[in-house]
N, C-alpha and C. Protein backbone atom coordinates (compact mmCIF):
# COMPACT_ATOMS: atom_id res chain seq x y z
N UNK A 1 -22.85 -23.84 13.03
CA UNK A 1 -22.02 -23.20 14.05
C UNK A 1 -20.55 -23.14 13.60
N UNK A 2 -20.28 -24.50 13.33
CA UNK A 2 -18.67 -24.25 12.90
C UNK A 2 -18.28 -23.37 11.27
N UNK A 3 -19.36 -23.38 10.62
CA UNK A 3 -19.36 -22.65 9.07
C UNK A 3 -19.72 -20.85 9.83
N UNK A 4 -20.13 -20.87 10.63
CA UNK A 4 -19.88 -19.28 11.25
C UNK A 4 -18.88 -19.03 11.52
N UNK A 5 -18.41 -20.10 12.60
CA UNK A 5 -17.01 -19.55 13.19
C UNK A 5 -15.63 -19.36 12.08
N UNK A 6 -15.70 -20.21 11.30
CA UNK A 6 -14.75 -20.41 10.32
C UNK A 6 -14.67 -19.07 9.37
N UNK A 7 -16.57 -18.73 8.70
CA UNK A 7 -16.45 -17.10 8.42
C UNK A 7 -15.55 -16.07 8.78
N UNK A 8 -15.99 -15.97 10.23
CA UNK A 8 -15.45 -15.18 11.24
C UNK A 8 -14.54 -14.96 11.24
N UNK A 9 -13.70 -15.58 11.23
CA UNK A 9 -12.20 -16.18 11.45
C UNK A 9 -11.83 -15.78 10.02
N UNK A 10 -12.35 -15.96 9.07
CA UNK A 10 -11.83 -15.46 7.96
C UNK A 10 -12.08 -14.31 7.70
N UNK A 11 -12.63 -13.56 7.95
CA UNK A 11 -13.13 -12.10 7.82
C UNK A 11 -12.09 -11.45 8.71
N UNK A 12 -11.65 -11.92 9.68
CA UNK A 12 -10.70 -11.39 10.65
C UNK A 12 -9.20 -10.97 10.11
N UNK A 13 -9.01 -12.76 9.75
CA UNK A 13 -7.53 -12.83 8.89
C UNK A 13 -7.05 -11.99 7.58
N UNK A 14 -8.20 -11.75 6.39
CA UNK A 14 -8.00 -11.19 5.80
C UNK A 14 -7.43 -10.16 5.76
N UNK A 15 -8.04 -9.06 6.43
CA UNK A 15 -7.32 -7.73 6.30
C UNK A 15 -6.07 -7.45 7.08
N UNK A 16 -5.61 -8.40 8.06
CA UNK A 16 -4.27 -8.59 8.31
C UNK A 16 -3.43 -9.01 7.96
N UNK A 17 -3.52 -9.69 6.18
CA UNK A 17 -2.75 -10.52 5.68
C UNK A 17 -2.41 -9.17 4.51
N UNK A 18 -3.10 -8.47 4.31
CA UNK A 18 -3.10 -7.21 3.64
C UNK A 18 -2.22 -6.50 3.94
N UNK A 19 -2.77 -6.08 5.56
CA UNK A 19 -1.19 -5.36 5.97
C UNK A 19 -0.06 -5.35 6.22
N UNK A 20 0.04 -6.76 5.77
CA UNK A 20 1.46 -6.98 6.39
C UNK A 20 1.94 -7.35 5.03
N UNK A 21 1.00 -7.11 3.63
CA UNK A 21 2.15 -6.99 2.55
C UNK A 21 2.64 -5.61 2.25
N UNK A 22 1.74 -4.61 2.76
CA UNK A 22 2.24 -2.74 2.71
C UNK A 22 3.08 -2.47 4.01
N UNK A 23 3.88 -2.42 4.60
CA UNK A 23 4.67 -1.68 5.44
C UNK A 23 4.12 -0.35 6.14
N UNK A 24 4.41 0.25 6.81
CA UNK A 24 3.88 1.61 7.64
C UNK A 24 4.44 2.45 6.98
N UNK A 25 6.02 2.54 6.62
CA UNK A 25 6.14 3.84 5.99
C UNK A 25 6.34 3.55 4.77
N UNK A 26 5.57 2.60 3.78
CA UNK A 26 5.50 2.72 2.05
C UNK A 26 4.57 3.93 2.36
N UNK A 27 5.47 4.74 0.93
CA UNK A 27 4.29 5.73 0.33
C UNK A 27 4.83 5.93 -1.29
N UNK A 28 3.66 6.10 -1.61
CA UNK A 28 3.72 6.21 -3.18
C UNK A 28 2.70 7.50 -3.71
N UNK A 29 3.44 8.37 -4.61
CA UNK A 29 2.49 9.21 -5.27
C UNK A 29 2.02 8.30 -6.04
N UNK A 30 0.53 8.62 -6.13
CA UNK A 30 -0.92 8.82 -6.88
C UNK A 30 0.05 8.81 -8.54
N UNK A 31 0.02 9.86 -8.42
CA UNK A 31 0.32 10.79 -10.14
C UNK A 31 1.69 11.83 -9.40
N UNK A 32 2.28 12.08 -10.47
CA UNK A 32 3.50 13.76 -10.55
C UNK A 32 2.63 14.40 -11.49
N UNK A 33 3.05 15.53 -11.31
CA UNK A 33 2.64 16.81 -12.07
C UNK A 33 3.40 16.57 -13.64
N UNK A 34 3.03 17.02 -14.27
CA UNK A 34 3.99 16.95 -16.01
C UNK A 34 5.27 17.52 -16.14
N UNK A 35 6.18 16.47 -16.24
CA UNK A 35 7.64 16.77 -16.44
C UNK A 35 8.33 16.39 -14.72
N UNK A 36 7.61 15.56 -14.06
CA UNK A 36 8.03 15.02 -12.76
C UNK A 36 8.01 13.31 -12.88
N UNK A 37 8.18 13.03 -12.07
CA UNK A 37 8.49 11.54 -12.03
C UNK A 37 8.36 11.46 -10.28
N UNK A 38 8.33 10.23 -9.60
CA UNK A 38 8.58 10.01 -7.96
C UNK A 38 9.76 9.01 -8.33
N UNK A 39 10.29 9.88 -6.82
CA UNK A 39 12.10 8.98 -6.36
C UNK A 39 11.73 8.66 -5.47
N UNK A 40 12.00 7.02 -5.44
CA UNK A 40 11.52 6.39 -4.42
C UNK A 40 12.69 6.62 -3.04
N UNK A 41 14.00 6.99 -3.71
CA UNK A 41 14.67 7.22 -2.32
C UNK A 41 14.54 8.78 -1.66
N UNK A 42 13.78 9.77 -2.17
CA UNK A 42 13.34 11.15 -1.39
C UNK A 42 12.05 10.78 -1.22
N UNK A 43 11.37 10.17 -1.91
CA UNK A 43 9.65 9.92 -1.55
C UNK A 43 8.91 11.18 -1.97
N UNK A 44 9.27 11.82 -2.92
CA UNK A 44 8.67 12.93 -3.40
C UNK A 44 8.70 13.15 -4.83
N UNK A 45 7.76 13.66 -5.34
CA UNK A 45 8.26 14.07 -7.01
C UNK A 45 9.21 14.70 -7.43
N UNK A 46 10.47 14.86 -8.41
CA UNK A 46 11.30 15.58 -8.83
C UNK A 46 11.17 15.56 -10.47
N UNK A 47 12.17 16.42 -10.56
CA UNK A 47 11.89 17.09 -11.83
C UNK A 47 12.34 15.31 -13.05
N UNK A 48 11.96 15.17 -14.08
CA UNK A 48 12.81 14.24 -14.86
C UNK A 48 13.63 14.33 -16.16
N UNK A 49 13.97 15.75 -16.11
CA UNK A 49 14.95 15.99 -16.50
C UNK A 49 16.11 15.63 -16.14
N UNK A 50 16.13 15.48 -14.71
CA UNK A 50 17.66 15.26 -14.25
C UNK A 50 17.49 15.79 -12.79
């Protein structure tokens, strides 16, 4: 009984310990297209040239 509850309880905690190391508005590109890069202060790909 108590090796269930303790499961439980851990199955619970887990994925809330998850979210609270990502934030709501992190976002991150995947990949840029070739000759892009991501700026983390527009949150979008730009060119990396400059």
């Amino acid at each position: 009984m108590i090796r269930t509850v303790l499961i439980a309880l851990s199955l619970t905690i887990a994925p809330l310990t998850a979210m609270a190391e990502c934030p709501y508005d992190h976002q991150q590109a995947m990949s840029c297209a070739d000759g892009k890069v991501w700026d983390k202060d527009s949150k979008s790909c730009t060119s990396a040239t400059g």
